[in-house]
C-alpha atoms as a PDB file:
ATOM      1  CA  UNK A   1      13.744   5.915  23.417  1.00  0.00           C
ATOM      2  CA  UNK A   2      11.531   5.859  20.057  1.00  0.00           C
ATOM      3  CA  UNK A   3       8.560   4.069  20.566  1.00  0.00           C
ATOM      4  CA  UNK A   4       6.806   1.006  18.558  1.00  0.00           C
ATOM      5  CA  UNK A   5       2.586   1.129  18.043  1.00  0.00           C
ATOM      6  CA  UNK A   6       1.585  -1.998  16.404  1.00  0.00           C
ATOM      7  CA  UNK A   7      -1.698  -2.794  14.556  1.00  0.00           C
ATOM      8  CA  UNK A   8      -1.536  -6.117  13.369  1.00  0.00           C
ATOM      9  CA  UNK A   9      -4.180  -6.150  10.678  1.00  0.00           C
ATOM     10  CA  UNK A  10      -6.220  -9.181   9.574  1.00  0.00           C
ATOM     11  CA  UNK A  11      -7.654  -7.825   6.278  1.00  0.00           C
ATOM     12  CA  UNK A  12     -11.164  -7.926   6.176  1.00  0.00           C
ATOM     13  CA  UNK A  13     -11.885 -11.634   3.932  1.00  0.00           C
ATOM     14  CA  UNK A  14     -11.167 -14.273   2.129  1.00  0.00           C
ATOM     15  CA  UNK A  15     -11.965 -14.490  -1.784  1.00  0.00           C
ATOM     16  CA  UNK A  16     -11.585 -16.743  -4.717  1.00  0.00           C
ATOM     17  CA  UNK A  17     -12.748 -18.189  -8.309  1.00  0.00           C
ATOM     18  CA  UNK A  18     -13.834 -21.507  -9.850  1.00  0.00           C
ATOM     19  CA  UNK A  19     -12.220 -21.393 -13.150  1.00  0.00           C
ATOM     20  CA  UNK A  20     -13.644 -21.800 -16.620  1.00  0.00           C
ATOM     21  CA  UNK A  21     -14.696 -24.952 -17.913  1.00  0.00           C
ATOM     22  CA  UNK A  22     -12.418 -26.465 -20.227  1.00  0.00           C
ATOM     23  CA  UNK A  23     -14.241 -25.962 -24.081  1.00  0.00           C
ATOM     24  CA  UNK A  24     -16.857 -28.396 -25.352  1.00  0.00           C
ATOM     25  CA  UNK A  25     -15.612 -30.216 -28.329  1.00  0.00           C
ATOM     26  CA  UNK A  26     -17.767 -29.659 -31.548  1.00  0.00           C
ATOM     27  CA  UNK A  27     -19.932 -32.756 -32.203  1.00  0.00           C
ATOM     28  CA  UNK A  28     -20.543 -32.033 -35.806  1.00  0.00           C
ATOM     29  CA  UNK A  29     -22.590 -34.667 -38.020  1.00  0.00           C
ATOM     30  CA  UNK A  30     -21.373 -37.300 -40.493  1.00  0.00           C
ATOM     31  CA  UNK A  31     -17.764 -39.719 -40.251  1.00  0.00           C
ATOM     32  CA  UNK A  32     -15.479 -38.627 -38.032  1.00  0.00           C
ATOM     33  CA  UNK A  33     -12.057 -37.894 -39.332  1.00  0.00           C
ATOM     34  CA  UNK A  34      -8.678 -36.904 -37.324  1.00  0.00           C
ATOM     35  CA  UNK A  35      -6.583 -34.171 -38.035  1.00  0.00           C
ATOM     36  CA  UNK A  36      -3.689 -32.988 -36.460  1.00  0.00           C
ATOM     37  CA  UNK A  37      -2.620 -29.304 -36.550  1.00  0.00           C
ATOM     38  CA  UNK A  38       0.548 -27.985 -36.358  1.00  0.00           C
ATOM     39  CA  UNK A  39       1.055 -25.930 -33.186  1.00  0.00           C
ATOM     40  CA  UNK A  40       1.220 -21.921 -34.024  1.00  0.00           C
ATOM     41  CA  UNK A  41       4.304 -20.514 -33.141  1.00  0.00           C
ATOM     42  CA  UNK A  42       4.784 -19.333 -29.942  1.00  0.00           C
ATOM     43  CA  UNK A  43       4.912 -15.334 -29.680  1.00  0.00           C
ATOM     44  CA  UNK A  44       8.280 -14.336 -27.875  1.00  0.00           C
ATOM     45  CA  UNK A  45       7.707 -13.566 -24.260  1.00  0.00           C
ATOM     46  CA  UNK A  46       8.177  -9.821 -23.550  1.00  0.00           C
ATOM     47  CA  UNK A  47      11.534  -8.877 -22.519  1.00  0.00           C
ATOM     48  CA  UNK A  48      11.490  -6.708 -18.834  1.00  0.00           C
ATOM     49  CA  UNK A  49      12.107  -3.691 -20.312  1.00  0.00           C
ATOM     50  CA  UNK A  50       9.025  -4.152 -22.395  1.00  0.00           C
ATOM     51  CA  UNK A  51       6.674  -5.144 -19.479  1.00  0.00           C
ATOM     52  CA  UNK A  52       7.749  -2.129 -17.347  1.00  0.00           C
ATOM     53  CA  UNK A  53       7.125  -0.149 -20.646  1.00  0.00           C
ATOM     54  CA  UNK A  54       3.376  -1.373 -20.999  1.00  0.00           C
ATOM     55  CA  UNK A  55       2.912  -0.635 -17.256  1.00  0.00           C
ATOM     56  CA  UNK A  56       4.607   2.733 -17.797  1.00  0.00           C
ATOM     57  CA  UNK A  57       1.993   3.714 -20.798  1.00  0.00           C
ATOM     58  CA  UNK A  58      -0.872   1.653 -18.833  1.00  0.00           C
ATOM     59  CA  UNK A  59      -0.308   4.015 -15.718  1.00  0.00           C
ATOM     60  CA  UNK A  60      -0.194   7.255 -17.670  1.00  0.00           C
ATOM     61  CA  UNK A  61      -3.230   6.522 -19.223  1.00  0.00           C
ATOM     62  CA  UNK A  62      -4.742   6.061 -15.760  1.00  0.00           C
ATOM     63  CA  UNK A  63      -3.305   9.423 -14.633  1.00  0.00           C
ATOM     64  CA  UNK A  64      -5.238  11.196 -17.539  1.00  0.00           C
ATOM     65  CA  UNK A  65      -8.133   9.722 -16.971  1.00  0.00           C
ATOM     66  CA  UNK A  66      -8.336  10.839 -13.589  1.00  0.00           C
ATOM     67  CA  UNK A  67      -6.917  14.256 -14.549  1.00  0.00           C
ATOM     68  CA  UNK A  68     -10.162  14.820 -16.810  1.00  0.00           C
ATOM     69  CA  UNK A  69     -12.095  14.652 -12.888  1.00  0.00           C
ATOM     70  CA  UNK A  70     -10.398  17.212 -11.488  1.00  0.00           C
ATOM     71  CA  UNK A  71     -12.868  19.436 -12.468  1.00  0.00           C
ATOM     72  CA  UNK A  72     -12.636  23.492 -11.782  1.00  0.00           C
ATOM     73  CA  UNK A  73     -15.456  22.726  -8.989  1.00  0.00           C
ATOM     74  CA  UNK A  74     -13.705  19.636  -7.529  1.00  0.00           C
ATOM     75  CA  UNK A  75     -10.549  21.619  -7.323  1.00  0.00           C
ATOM     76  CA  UNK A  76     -12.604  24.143  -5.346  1.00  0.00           C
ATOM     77  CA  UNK A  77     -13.757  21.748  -2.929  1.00  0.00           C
ATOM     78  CA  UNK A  78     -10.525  20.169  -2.433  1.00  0.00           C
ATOM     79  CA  UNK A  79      -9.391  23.869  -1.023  1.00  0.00           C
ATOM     80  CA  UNK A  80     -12.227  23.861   1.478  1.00  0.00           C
ATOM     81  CA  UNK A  81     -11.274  20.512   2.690  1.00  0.00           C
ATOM     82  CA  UNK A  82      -7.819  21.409   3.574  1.00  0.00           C
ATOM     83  CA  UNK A  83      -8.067  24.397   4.610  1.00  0.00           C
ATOM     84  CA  UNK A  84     -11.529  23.506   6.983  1.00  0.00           C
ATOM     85  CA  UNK A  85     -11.719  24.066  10.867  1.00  0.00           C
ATOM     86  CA  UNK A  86     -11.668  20.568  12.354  1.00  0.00           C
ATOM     87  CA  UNK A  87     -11.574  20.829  16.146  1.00  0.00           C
ATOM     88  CA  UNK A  88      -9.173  17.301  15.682  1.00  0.00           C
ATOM     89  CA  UNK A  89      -7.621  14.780  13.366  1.00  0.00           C
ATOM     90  CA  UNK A  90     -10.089  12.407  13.911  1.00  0.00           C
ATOM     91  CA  UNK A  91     -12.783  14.850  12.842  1.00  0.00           C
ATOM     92  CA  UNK A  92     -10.679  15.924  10.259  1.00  0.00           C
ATOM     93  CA  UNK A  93     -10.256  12.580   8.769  1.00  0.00           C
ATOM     94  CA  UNK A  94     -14.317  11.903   8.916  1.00  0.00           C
ATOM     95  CA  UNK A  95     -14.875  15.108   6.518  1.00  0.00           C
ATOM     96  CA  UNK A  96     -11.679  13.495   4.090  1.00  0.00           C
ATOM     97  CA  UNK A  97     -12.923   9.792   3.742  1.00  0.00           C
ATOM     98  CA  UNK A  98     -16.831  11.645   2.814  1.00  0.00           C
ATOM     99  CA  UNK A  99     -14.491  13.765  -0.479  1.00  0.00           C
ATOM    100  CA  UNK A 100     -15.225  13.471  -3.552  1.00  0.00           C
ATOM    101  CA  UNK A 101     -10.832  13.855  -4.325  1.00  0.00           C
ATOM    102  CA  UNK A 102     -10.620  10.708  -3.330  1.00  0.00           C
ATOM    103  CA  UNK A 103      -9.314   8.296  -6.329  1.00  0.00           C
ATOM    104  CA  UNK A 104     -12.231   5.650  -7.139  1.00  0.00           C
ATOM    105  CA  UNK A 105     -12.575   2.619  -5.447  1.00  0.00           C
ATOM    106  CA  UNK A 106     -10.538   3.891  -2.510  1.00  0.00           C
ATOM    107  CA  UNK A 107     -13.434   4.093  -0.088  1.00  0.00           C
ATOM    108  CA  UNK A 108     -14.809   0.463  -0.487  1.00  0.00           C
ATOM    109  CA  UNK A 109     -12.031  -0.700   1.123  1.00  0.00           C
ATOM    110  CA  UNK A 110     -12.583   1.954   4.065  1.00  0.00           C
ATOM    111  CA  UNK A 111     -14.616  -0.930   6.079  1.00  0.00           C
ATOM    112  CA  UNK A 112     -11.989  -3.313   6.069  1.00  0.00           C
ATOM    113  CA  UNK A 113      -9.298  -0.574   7.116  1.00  0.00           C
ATOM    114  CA  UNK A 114     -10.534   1.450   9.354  1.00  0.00           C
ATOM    115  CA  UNK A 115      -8.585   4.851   8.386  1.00  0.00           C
ATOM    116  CA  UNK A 116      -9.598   7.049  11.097  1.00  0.00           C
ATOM    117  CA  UNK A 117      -9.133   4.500  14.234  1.00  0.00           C
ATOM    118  CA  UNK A 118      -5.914   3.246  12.712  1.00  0.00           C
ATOM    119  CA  UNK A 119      -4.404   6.732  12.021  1.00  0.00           C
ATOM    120  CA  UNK A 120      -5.930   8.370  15.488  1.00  0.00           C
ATOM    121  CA  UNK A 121      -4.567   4.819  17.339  1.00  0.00           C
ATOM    122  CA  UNK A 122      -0.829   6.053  16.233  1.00  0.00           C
ATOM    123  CA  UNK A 123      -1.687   9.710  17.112  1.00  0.00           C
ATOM    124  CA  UNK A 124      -1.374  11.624  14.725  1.00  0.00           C
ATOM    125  CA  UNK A 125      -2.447  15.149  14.541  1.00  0.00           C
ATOM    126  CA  UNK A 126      -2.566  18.154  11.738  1.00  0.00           C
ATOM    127  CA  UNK A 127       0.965  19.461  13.061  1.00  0.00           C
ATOM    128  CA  UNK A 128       3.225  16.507  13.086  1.00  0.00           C
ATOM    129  CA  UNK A 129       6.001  15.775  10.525  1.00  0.00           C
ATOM    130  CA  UNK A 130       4.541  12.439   9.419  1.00  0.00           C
ATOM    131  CA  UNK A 131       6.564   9.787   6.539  1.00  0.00           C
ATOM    132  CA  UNK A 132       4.675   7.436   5.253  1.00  0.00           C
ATOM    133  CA  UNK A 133       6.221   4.346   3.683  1.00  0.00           C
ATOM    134  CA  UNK A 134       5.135   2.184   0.576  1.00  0.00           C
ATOM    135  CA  UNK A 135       2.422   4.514  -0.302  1.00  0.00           C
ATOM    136  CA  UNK A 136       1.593   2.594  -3.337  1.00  0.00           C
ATOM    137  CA  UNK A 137      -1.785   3.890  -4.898  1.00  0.00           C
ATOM    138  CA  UNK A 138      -1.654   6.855  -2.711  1.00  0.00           C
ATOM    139  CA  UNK A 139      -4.590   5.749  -0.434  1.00  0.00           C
ATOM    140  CA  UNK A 140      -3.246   6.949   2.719  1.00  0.00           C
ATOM    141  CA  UNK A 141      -1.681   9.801   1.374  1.00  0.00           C
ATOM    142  CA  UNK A 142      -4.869  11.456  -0.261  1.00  0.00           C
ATOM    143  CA  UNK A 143      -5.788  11.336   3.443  1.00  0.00           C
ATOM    144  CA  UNK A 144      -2.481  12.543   5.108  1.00  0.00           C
ATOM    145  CA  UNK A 145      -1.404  15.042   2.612  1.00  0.00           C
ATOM    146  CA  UNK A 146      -4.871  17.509   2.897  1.00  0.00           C
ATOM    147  CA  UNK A 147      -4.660  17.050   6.514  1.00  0.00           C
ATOM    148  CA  UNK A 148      -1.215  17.803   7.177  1.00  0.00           C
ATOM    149  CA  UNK A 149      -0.624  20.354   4.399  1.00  0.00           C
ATOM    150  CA  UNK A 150      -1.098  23.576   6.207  1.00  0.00           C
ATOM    151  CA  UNK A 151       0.132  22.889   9.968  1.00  0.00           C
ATOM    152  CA  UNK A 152       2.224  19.733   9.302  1.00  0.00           C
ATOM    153  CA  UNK A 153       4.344  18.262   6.665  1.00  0.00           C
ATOM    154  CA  UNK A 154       4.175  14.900   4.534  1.00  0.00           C
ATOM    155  CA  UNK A 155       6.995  12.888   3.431  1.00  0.00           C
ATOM    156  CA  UNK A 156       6.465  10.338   1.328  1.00  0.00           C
ATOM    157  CA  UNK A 157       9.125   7.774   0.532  1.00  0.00           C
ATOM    158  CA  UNK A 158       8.661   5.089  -2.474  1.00  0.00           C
ATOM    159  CA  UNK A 159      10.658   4.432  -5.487  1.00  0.00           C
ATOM    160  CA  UNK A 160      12.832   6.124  -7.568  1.00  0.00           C
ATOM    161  CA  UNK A 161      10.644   7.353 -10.655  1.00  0.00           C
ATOM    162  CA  UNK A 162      13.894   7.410 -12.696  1.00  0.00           C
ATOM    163  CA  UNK A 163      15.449   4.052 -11.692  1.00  0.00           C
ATOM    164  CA  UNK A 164      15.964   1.213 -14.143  1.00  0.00           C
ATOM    165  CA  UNK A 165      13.859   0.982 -17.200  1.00  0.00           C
ATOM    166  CA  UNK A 166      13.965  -3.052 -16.742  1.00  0.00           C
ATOM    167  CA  UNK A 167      12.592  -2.413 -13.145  1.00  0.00           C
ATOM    168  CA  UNK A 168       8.863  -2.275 -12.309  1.00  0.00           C
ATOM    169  CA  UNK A 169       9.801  -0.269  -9.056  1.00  0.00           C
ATOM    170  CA  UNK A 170      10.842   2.529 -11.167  1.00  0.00           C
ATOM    171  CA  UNK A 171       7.146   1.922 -12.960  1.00  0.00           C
ATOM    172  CA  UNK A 172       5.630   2.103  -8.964  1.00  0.00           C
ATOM    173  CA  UNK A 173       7.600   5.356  -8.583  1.00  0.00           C
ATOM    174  CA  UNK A 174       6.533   6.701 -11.669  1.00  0.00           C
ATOM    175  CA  UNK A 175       2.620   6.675 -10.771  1.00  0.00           C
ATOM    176  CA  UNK A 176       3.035   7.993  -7.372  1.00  0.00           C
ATOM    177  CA  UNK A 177       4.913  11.408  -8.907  1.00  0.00           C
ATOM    178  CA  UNK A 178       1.901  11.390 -11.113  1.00  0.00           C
ATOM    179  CA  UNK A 179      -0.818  10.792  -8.352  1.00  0.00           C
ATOM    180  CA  UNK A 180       0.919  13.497  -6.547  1.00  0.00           C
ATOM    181  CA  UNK A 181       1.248  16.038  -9.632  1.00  0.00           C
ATOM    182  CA  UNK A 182      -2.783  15.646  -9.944  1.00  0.00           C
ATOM    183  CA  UNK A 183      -3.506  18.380  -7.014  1.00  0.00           C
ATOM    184  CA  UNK A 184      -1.034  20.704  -6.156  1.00  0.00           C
ATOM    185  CA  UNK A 185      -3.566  22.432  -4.276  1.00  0.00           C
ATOM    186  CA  UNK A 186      -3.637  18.875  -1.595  1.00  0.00           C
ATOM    187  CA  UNK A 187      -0.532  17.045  -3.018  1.00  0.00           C
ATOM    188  CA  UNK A 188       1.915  20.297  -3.821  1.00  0.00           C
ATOM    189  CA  UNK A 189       3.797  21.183  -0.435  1.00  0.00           C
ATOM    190  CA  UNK A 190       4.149  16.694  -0.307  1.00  0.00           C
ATOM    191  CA  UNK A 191       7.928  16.025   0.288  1.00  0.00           C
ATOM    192  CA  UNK A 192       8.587  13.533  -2.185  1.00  0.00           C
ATOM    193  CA  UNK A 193      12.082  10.983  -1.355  1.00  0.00           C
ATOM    194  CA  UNK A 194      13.232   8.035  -3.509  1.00  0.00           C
ATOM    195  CA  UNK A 195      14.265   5.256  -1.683  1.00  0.00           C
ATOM    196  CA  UNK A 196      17.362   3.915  -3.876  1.00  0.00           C
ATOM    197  CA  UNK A 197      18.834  -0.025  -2.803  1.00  0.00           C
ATOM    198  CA  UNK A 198      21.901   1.306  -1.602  1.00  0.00           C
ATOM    199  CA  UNK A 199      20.308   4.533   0.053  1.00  0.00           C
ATOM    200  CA  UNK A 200      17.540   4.320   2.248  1.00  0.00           C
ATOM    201  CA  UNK A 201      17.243   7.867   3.962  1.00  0.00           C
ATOM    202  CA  UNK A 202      13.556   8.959   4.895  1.00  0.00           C
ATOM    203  CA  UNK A 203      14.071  12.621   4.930  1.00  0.00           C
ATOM    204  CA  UNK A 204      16.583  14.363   7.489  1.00  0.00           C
ATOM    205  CA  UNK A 205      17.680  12.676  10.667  1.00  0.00           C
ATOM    206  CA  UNK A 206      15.645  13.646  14.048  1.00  0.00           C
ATOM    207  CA  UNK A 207      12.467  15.165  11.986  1.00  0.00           C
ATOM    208  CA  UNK A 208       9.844  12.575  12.481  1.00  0.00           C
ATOM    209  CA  UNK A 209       7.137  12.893  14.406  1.00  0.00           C
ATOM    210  CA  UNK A 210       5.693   9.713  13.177  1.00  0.00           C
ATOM    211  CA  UNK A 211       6.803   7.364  10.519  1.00  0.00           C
ATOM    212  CA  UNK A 212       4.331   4.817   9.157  1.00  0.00           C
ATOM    213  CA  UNK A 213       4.221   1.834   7.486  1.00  0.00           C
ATOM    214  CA  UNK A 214       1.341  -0.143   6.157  1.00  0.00           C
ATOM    215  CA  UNK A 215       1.203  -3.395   5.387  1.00  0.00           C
ATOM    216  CA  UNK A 216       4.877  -3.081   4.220  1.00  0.00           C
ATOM    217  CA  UNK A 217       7.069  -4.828   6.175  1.00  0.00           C
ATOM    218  CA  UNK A 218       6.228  -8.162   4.498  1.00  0.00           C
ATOM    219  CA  UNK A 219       8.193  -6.476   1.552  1.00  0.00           C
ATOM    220  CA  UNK A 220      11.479  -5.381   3.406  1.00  0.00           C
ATOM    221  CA  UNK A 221      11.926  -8.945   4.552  1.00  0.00           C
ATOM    222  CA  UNK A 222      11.313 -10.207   0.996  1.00  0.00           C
ATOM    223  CA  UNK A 223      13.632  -8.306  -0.531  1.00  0.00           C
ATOM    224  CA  UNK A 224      16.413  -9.070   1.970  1.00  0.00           C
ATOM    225  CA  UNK A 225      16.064  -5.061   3.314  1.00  0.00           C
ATOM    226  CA  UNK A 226      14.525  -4.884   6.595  1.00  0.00           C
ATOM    227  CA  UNK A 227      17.483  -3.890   8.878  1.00  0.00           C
ATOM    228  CA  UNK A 228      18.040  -1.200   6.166  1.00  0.00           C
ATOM    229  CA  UNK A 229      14.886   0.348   6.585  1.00  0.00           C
ATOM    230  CA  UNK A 230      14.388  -0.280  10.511  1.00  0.00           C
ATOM    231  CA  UNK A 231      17.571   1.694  10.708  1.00  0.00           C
ATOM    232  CA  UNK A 232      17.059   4.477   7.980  1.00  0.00           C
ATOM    233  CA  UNK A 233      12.679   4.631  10.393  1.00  0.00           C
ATOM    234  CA  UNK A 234      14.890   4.621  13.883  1.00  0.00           C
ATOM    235  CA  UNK A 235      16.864   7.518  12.256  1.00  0.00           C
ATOM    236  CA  UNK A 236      14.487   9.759  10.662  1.00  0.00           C
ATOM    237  CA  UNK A 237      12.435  10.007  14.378  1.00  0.00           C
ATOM    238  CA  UNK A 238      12.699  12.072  16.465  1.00  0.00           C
ATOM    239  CA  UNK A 239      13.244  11.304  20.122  1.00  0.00           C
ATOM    240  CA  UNK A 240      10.338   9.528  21.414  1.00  0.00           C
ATOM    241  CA  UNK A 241       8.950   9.705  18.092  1.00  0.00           C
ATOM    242  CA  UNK A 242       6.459   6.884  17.080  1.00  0.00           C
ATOM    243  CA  UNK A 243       7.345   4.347  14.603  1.00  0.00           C
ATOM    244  CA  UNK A 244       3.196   3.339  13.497  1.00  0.00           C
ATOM    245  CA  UNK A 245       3.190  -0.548  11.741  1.00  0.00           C
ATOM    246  CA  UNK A 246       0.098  -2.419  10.268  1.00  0.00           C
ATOM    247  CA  UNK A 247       0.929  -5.968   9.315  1.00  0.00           C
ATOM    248  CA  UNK A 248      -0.869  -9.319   7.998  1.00  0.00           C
ATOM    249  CA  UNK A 249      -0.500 -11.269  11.430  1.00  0.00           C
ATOM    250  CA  UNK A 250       0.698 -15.227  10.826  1.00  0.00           C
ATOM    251  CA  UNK A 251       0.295 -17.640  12.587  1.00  0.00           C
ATOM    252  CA  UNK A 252       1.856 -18.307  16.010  1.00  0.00           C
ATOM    253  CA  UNK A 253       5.043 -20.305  16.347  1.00  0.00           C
ATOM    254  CA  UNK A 254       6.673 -19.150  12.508  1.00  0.00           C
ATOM    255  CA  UNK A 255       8.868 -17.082  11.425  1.00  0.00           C
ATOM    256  CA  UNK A 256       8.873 -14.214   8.826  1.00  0.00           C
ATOM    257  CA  UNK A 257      11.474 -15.282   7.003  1.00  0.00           C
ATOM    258  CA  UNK A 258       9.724 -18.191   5.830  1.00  0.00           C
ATOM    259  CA  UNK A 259       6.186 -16.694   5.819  1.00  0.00           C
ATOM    260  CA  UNK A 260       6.915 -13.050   4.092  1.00  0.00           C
ATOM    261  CA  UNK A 261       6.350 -13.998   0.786  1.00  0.00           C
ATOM    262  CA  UNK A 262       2.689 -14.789   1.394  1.00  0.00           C
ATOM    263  CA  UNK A 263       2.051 -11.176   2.887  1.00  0.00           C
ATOM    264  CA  UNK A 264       2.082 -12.876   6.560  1.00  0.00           C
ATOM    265  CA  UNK A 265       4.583 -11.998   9.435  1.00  0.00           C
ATOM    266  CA  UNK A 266       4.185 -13.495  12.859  1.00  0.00           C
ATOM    267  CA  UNK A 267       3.594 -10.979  15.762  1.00  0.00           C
ATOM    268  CA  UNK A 268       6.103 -12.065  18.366  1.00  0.00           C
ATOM    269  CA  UNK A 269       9.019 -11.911  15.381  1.00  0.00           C
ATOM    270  CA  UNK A 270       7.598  -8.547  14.295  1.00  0.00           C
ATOM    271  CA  UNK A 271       8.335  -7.388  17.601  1.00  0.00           C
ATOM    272  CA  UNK A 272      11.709  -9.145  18.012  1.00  0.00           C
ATOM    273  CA  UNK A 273      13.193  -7.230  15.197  1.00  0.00           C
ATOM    274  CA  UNK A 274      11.611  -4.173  15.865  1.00  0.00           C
ATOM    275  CA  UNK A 275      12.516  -3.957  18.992  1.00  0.00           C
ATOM    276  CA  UNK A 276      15.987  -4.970  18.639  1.00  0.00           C
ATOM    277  CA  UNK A 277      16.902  -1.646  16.440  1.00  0.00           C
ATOM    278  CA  UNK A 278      15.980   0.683  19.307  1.00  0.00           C
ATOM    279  CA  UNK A 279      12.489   0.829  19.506  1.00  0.00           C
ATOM    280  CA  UNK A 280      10.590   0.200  22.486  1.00  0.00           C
ATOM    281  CA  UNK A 281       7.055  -1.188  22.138  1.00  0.00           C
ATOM    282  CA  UNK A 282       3.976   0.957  23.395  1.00  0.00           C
ATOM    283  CA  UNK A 283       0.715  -0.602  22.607  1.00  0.00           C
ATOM    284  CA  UNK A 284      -0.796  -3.270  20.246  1.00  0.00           C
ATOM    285  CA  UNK A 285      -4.325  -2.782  18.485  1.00  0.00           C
ATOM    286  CA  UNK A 286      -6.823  -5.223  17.114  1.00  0.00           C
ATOM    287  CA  UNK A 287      -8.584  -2.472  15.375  1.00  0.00           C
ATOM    288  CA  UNK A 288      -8.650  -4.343  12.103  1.00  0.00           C
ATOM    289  CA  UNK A 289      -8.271  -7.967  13.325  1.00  0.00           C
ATOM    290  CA  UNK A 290     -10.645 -10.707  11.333  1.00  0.00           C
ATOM    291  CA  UNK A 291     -10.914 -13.709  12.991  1.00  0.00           C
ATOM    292  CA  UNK A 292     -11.949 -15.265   9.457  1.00  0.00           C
ATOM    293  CA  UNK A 293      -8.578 -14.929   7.866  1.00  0.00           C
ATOM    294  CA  UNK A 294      -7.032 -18.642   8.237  1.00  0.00           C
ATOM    295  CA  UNK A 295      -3.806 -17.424   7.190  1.00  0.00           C
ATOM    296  CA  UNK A 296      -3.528 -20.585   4.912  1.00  0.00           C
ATOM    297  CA  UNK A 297      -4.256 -19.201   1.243  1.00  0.00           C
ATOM    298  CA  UNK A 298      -2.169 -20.558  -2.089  1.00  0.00           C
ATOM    299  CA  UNK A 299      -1.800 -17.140  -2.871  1.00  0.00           C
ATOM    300  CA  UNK A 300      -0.891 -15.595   0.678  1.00  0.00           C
ATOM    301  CA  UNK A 301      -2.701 -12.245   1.691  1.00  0.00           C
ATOM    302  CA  UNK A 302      -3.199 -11.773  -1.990  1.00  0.00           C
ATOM    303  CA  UNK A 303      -5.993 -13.711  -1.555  1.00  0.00           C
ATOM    304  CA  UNK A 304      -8.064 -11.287   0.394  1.00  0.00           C
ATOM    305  CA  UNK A 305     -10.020  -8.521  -0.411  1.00  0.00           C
ATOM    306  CA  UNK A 306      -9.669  -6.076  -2.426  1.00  0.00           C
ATOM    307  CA  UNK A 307      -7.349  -8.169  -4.497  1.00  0.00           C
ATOM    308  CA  UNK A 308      -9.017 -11.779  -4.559  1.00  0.00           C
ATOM    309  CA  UNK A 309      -6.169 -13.578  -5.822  1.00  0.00           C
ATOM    310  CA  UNK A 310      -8.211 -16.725  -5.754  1.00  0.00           C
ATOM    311  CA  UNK A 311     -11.221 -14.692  -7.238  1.00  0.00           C
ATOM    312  CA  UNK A 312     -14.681 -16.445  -6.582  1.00  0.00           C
ATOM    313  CA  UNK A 313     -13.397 -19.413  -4.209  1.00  0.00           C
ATOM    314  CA  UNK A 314     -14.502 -18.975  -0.742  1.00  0.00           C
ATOM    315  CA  UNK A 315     -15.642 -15.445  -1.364  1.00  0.00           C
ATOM    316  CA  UNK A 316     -18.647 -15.705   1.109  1.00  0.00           C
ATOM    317  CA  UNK A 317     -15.565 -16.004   4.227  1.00  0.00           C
END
């Protein structure tokens, strides 16, 4: 039987902005006098293809920004990190979340996620076979990859760098190859899979030690795909493998399929559908629960740090 951790995750707050003030008209002296302007022309909105190619050119001008701090000496330090004695992962992961390799702005969010409880809750250690789904900005992986690279072995599955050029996924694929060209030295022995729409295979059958996924599954019932990718998880594990889940927990009594497009999923349906493609559930977690998160936002978990959706409104939750 492959087994089912759960760590339903309320993310840390709540966030959002009053907006501007609509402009003060000018009060100049002397008669008054009305005059009507003809409306400019509108500009054409972008076509799809041109969107995803701003986001392409916006996200390889990120990449060589950060390529200009991967200095000789951070390169250097990088090797001592992976290749340092850690008596476990847990220790391992400590030394990791203190780098300097780490992209920018990944470690203010290290309060709200707790990285080394959440990772050490599913078990993992420096010698499993470990795929990690939906790793978006690569803030797990610049934590799994280092500490996996020399006993273990990362997968990571996301989209297909050289899918549609009218498809932002294939902009989302694009930056991961580049976050994980940055470093060979951490990033290099990384087994990289596209996940196609009509092929959803996480690496060979049976490998998996551990497959996680991270505030993802939200997506999979969005897009009409989770019994694709609860079947392509089930498969990849091994036997008594662990399938390792963080989610955005609604609230009690809904169901996902109305709730997933505002980030939320209800814990008793998570575990209905989970369970029902061959999992068997081992232990829940409320390592990164918030009892301030209503659950209630106009702009669903968006809302919530570190994207504040809402920006300045109700920030102080």
């Amino acid at each position: 039987m492959t087994r089912c951790l759960i760590l339903v995750a309320f993310v840390l707050t709540t966030a959002c902005k009053k907006t501007d003030p609509p402009p003060t008209a000018d009060r100049g002296s002397g008669s008054a006098s009305a005059v009507t302007v003809a409306p400019a022309d509108a500009a054409p909105a972008p076509s799809e293809a041109e969107k995803v190619a701003a986001a392409v050119k916006k996200a390889e001008d990120e990449a060589a920004k950060e390529a200009t701090r991967w200095t000789a000496d951070l390169k250097a330090k990088a090797i001592a990190l992976r290749d340092g004695k850690y008596k476990d992962a847990k220790e391992a992961l400590t030394a990791l979340l203190a780098s300097e390799h780490r992209m920018p702005g990944h470690k203010d969010r290290d309060p709200a996620r707790h990285p080394v409880e959440t990772l050490t809750f599913f078990g993992l250690t420096p010698t499993m076979t470990v795929v990690e789904l939906g790793a978006g900005g690569g803030w797990y992986t610049e934590l799994l990859a280092p500490l996996l690279a020399n006993k273990g072995k990362l997968v990571v599955a996301g989209p297909d760098a050289a899918g549609p050029t009218d498809k932002m996924s294939s902009v989302y694929g694009k930056r991961l190859d580049m976050f994980l060209a940055k470093s060979p030295d951490l990033f290099g022995k990384v087994e990289r899979v596209s996940i196609k729409p009509d092929a959803i295979k996480l690496g060979a059958d049976g490998s998996a030690d551990l497959v996680l996924a991270i505030r993802e599954m939200h997506n999979w019932q969005r897009r009409g795909e989770l019994d694709k990718y609860l079947t392509a998880i089930h498969a990849a594990l091994k036997d008594g493998g662990t399938f390792g889940l963080v989610a955005h927990r609604a609230k009690d009594g809904t169901k996902g399929e109305a709730t997933a497009e505002s980030g939320y999923l209800e814990e008793k349906w998570v575990i209905e559908k989970v369970t029902a493609k061959g999992f068997e559930l081992v232990e829940k977690s409320e390592i990164n629960a918030n009892p301030k998160d209503t659950k209630d936002y106009a702009k669903g978990v968006w809302t919530l740090p570190p994207n504040f959706a809402l920006e300045d409104t109700d920030k102080a939750k």
